[in-house]
C-alpha atoms as a PDB file:
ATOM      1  CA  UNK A   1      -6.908 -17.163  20.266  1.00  0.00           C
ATOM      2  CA  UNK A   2     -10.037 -16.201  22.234  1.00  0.00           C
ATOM      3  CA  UNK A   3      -8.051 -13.612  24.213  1.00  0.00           C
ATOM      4  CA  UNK A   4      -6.948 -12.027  21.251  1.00  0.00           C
ATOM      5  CA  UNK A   5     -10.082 -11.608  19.662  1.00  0.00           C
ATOM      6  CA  UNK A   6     -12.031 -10.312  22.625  1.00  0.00           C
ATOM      7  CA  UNK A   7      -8.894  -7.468  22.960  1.00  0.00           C
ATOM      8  CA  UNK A   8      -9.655  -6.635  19.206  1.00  0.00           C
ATOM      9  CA  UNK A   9     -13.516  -6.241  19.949  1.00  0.00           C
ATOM     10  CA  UNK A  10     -12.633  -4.280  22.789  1.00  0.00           C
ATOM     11  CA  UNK A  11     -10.365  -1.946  20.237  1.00  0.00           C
ATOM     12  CA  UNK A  12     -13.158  -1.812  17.987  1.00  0.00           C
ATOM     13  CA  UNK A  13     -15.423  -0.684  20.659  1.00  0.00           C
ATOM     14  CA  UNK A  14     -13.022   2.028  21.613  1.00  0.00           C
ATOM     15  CA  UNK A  15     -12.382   3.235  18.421  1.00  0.00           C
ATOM     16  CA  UNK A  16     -16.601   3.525  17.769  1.00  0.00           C
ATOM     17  CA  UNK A  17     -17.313   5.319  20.904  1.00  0.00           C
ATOM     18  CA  UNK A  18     -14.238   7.351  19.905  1.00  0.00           C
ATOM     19  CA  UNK A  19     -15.890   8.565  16.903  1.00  0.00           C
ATOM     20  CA  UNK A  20     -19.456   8.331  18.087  1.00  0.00           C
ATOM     21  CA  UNK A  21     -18.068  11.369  20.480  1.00  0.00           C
ATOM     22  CA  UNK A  22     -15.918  13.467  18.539  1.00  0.00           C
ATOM     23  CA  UNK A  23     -19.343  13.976  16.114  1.00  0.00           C
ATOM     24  CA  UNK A  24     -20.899  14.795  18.496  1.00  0.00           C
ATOM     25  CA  UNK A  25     -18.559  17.734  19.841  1.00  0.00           C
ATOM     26  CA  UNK A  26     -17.839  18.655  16.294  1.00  0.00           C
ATOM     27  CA  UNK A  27     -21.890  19.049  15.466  1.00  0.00           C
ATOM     28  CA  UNK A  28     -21.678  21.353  18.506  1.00  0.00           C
ATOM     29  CA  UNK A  29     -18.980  23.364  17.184  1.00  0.00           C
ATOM     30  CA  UNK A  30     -16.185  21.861  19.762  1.00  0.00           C
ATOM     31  CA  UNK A  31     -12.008  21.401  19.391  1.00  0.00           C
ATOM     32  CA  UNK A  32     -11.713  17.757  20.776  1.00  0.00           C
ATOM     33  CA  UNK A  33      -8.351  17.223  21.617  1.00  0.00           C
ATOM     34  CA  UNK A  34      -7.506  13.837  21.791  1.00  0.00           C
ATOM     35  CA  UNK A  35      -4.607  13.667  24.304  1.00  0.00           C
ATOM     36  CA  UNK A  36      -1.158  14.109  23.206  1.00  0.00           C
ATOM     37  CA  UNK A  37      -2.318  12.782  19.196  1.00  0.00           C
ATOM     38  CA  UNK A  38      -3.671  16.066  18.334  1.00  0.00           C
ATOM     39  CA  UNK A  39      -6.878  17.866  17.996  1.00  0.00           C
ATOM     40  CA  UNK A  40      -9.973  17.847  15.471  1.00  0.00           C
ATOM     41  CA  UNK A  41     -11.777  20.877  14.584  1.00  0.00           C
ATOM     42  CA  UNK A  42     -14.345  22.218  12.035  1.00  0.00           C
ATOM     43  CA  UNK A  43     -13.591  24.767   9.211  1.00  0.00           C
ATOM     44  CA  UNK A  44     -15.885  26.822   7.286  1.00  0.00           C
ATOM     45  CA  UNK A  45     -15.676  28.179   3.612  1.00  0.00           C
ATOM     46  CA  UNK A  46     -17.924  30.754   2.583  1.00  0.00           C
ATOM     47  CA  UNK A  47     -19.243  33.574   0.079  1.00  0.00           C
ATOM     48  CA  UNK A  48     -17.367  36.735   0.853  1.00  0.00           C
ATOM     49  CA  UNK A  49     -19.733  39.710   2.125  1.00  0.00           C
ATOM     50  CA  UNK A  50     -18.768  43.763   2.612  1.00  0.00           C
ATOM     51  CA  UNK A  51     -20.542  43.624   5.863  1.00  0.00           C
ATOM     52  CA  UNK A  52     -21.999  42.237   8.497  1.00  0.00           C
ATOM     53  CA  UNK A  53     -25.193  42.690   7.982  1.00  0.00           C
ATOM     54  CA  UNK A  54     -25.605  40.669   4.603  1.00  0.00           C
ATOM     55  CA  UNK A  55     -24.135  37.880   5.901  1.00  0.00           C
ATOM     56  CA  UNK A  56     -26.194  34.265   6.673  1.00  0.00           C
ATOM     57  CA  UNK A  57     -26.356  31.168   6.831  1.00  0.00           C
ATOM     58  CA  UNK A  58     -26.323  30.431   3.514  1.00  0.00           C
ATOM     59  CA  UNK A  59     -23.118  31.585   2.712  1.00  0.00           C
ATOM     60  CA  UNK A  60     -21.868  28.522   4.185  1.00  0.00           C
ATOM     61  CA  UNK A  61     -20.198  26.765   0.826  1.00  0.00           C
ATOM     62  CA  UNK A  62     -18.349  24.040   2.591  1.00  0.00           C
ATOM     63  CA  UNK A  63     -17.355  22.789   6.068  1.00  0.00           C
ATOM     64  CA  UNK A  64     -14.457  20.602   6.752  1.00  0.00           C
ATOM     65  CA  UNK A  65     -13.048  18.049   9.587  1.00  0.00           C
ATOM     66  CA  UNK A  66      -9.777  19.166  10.071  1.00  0.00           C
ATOM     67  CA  UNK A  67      -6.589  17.431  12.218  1.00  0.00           C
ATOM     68  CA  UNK A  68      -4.015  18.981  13.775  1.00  0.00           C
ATOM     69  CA  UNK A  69      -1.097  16.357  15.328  1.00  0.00           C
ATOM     70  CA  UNK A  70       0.312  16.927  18.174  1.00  0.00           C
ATOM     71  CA  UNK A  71       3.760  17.058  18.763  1.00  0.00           C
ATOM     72  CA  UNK A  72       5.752  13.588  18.310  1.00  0.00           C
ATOM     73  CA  UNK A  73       3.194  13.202  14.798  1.00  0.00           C
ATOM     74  CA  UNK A  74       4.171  16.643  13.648  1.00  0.00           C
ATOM     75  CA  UNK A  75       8.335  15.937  14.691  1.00  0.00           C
ATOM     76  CA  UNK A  76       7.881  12.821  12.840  1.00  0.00           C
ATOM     77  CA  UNK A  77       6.525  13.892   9.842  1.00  0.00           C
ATOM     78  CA  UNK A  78       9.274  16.649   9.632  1.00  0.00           C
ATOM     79  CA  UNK A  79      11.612  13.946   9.975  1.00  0.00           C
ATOM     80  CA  UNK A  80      10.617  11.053   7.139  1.00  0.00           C
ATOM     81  CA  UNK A  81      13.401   9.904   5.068  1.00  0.00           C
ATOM     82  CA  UNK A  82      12.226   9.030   1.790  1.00  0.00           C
ATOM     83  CA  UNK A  83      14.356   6.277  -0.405  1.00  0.00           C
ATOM     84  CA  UNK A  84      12.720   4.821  -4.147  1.00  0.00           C
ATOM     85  CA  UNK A  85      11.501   0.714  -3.762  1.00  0.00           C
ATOM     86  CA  UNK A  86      12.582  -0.764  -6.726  1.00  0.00           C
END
């Protein structure tokens, strides 16, 4: 029982540092790809200008966190079979 809990800590720790790191590319305006289970990114919404010039910073409505899955995630969403639990 020991073994099992110290290989969920060590999960937990993983999964903390994980996060801990893709913030901190993300604040810095990064893609962090995470291996073959896709990639996170930051999107912007903002007030539409006519040019250049008139745009700042404060425009900026919204930002979001958004992921992209890599391949197998984005076959295997294409591929769910749906059926009704009664």
């Amino acid at each position: 029982m020991l073994h099992l809990q110290l290989i969920e800590t060590d999960c937990i720790a993983v999964l903390l540092s994980l996060e801990r790191n893709i913030l901190r590319q993300l604040e810095q305006g990064k893609i962090v790809r995470v291996g073959r289970l896709g990639s996170f990114n930051v999107t912007l919404k903002s007030v539409g200008k006519n040019s250049l010039g008139e745009v700042t910073a404060t425009d900026i409505v919204k930002g979001r966190v958004r992921f992209r899955p890599g391949k197998k995630l984005s076959k295997m969403s294409t591929e769910l079979r749906y059926r009704k639990v009664e």
